[in-house]
N, C-alpha and C. Protein backbone atom coordinates (compact mmCIF):
# COMPACT_ATOMS: atom_id res chain seq x y z
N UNK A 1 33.55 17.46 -29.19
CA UNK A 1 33.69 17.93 -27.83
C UNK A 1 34.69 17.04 -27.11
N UNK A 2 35.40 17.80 -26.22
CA UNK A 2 36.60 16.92 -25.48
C UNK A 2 36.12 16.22 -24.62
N UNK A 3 36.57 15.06 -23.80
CA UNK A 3 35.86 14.53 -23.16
C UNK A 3 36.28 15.42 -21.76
N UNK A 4 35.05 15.51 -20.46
CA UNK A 4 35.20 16.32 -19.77
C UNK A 4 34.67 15.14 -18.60
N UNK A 5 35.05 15.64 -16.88
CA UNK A 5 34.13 14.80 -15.78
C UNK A 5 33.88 16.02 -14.98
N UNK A 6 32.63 15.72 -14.54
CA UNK A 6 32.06 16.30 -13.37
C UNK A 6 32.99 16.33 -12.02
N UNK A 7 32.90 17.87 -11.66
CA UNK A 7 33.72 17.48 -10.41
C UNK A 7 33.49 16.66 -9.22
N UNK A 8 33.93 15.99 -8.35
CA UNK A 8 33.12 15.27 -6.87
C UNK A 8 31.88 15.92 -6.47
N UNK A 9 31.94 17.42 -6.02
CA UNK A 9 31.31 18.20 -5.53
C UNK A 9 30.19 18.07 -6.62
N UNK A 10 30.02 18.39 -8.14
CA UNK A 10 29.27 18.59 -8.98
C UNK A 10 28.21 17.12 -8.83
N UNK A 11 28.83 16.20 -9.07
CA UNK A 11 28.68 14.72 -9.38
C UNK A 11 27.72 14.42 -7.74
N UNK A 12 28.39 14.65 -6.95
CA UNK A 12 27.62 14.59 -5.38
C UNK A 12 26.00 15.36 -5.78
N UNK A 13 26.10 16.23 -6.02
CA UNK A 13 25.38 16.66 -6.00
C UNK A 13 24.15 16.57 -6.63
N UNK A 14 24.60 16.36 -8.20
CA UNK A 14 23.47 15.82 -8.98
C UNK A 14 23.13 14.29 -8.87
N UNK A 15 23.96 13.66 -8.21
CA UNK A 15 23.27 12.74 -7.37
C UNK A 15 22.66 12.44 -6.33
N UNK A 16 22.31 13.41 -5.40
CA UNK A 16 22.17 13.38 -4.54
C UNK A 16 20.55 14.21 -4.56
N UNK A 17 20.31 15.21 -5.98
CA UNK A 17 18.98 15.13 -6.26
C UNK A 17 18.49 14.15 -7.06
N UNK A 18 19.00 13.70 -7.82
CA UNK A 18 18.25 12.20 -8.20
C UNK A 18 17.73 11.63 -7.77
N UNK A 19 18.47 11.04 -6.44
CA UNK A 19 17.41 10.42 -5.25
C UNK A 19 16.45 11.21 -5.24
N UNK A 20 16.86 12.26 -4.29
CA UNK A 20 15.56 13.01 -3.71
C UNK A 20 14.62 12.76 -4.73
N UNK A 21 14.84 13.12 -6.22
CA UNK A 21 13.82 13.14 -7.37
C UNK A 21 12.41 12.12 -6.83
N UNK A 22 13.75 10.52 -7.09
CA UNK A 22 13.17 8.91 -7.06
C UNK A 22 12.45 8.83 -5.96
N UNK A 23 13.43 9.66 -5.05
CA UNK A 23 12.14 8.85 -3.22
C UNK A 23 10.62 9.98 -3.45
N UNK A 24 11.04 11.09 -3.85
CA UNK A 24 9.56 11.77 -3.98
C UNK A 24 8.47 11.42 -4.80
N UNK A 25 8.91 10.27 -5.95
CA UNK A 25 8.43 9.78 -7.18
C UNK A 25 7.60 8.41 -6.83
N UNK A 26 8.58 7.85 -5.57
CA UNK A 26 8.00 6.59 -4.97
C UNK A 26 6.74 6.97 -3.75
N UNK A 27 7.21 7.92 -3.22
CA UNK A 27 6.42 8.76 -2.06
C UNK A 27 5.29 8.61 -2.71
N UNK A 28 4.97 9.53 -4.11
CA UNK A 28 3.84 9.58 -4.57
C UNK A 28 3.59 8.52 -4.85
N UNK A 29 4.02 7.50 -5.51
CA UNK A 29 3.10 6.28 -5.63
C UNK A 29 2.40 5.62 -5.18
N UNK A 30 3.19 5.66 -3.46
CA UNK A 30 2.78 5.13 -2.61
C UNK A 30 1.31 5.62 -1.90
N UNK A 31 1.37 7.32 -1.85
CA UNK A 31 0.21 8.02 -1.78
C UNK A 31 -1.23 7.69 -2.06
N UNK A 32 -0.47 7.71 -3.69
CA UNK A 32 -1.85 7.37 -4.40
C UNK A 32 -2.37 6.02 -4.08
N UNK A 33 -1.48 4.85 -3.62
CA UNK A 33 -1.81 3.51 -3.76
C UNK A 33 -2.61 3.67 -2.24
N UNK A 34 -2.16 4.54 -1.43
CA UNK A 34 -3.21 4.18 -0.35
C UNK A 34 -4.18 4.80 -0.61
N UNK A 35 -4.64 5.65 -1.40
CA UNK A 35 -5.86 6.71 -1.84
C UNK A 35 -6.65 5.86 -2.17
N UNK A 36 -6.52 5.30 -3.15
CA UNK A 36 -6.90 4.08 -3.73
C UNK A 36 -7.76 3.02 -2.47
N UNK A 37 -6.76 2.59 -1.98
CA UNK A 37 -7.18 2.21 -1.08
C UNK A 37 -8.18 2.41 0.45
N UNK A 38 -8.16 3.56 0.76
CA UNK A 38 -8.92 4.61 1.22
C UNK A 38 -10.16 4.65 0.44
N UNK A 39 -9.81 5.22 -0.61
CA UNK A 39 -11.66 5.04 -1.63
C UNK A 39 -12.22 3.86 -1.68
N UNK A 40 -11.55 2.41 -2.18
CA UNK A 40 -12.61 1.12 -1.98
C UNK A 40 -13.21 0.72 -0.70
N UNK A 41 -12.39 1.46 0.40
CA UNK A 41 -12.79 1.16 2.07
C UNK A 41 -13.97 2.22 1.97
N UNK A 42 -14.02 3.27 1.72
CA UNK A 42 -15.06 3.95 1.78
C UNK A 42 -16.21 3.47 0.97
N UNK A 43 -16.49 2.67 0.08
CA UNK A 43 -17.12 2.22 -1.44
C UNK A 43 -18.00 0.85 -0.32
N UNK A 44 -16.76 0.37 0.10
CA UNK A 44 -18.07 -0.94 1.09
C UNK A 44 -18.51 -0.55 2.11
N UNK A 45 -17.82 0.79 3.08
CA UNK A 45 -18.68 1.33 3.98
C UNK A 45 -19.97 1.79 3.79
N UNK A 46 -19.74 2.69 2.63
CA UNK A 46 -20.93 2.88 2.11
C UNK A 46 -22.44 1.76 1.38
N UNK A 47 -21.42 1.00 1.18
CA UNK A 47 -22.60 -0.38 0.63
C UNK A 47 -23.30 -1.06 1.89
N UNK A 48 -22.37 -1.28 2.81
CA UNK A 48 -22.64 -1.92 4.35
C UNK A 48 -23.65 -0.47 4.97
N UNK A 49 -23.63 0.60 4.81
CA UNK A 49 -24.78 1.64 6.02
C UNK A 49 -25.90 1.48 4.47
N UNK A 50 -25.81 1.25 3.15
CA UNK A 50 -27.04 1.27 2.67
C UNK A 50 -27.72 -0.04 2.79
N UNK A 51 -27.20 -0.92 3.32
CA UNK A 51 -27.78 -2.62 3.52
C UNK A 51 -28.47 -1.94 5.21
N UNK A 52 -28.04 -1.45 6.19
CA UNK A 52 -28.12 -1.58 7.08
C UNK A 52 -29.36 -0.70 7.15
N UNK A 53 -29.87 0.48 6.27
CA UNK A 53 -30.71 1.83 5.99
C UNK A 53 -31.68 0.85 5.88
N UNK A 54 -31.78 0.38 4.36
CA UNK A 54 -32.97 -0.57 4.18
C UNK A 54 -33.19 -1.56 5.02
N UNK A 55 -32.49 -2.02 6.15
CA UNK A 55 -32.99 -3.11 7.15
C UNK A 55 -33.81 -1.97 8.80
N UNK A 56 -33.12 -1.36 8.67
CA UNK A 56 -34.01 -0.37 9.70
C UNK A 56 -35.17 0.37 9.00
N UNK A 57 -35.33 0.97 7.88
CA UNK A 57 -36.25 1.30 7.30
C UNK A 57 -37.47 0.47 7.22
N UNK A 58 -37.00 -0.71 6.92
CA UNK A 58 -37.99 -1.89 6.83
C UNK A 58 -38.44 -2.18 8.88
N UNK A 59 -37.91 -2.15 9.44
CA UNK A 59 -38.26 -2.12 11.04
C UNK A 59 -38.94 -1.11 11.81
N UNK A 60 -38.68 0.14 11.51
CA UNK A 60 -38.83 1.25 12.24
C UNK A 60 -39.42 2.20 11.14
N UNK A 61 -39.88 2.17 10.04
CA UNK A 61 -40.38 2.91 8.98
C UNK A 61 -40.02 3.48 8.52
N UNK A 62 -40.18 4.00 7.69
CA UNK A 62 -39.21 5.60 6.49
C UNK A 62 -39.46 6.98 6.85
N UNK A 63 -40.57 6.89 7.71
CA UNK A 63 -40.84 8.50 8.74
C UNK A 63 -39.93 8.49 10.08
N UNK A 64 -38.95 7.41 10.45
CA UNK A 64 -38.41 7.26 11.49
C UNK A 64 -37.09 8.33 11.52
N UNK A 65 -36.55 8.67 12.70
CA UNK A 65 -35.42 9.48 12.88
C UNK A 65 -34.65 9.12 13.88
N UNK A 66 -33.43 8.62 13.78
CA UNK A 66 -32.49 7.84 14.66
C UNK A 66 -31.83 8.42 15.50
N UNK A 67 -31.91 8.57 16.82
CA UNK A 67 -30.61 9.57 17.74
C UNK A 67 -29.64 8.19 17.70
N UNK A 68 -28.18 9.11 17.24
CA UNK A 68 -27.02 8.09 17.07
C UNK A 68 -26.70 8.00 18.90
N UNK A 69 -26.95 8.93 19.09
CA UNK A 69 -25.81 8.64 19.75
C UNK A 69 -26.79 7.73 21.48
N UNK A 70 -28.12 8.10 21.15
CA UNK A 70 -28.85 7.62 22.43
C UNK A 70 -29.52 6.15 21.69
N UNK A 71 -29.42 6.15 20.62
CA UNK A 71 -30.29 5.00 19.84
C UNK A 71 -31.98 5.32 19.77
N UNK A 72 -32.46 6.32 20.15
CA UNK A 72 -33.99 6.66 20.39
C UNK A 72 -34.13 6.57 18.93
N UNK A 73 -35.54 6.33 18.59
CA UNK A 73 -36.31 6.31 17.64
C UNK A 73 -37.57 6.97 17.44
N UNK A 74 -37.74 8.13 16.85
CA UNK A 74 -38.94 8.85 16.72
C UNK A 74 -39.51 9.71 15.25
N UNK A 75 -40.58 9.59 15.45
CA UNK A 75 -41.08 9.90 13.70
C UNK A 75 -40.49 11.64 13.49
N UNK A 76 -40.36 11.09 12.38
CA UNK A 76 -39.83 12.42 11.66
C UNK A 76 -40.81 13.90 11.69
N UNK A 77 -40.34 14.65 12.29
CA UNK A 77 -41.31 16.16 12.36
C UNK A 77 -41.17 16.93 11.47
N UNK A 78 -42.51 16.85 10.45
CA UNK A 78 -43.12 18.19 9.17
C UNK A 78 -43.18 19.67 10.10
């Protein structure tokens, strides 16, 4: 095969998705690395309200029912 070059226009171009390719390739990495991160924040939230369950459970009993938003405390209705 003869040797051949890409024209400017050609060459622009397929460089110019390459990037795009790389920054969408890094985008995602980055994604996932905060996902990641997002899930272990959720992993000790969740460890911190089950420390906090068993310390009110142990105070207010296991028939108890919590209004969040008034803080009232009243037994659970069968």
């Amino acid at each position: 095969m003869s040797k051949q070059k890409l024209s400017k226009e050609e060459l622009s171009k397929l460089q110019e998705l390459n990037n795009a390719f790389t920054q969408a390739k890094i985008s995602l990495g980055d994604a996932e690395i905060q996902k990641v991160e997002i899930l272990t924040s959720i992993q000790a939230i969740k460890k911190e309200f089950a420390n906090l369950e068993k310390e009110l459970i142990k105070n207010y009993g296991e028939q108890s029912v919590i209004n969040l938003q008034t803080g009232e405390v009243t037994d659970k209705k069968e």
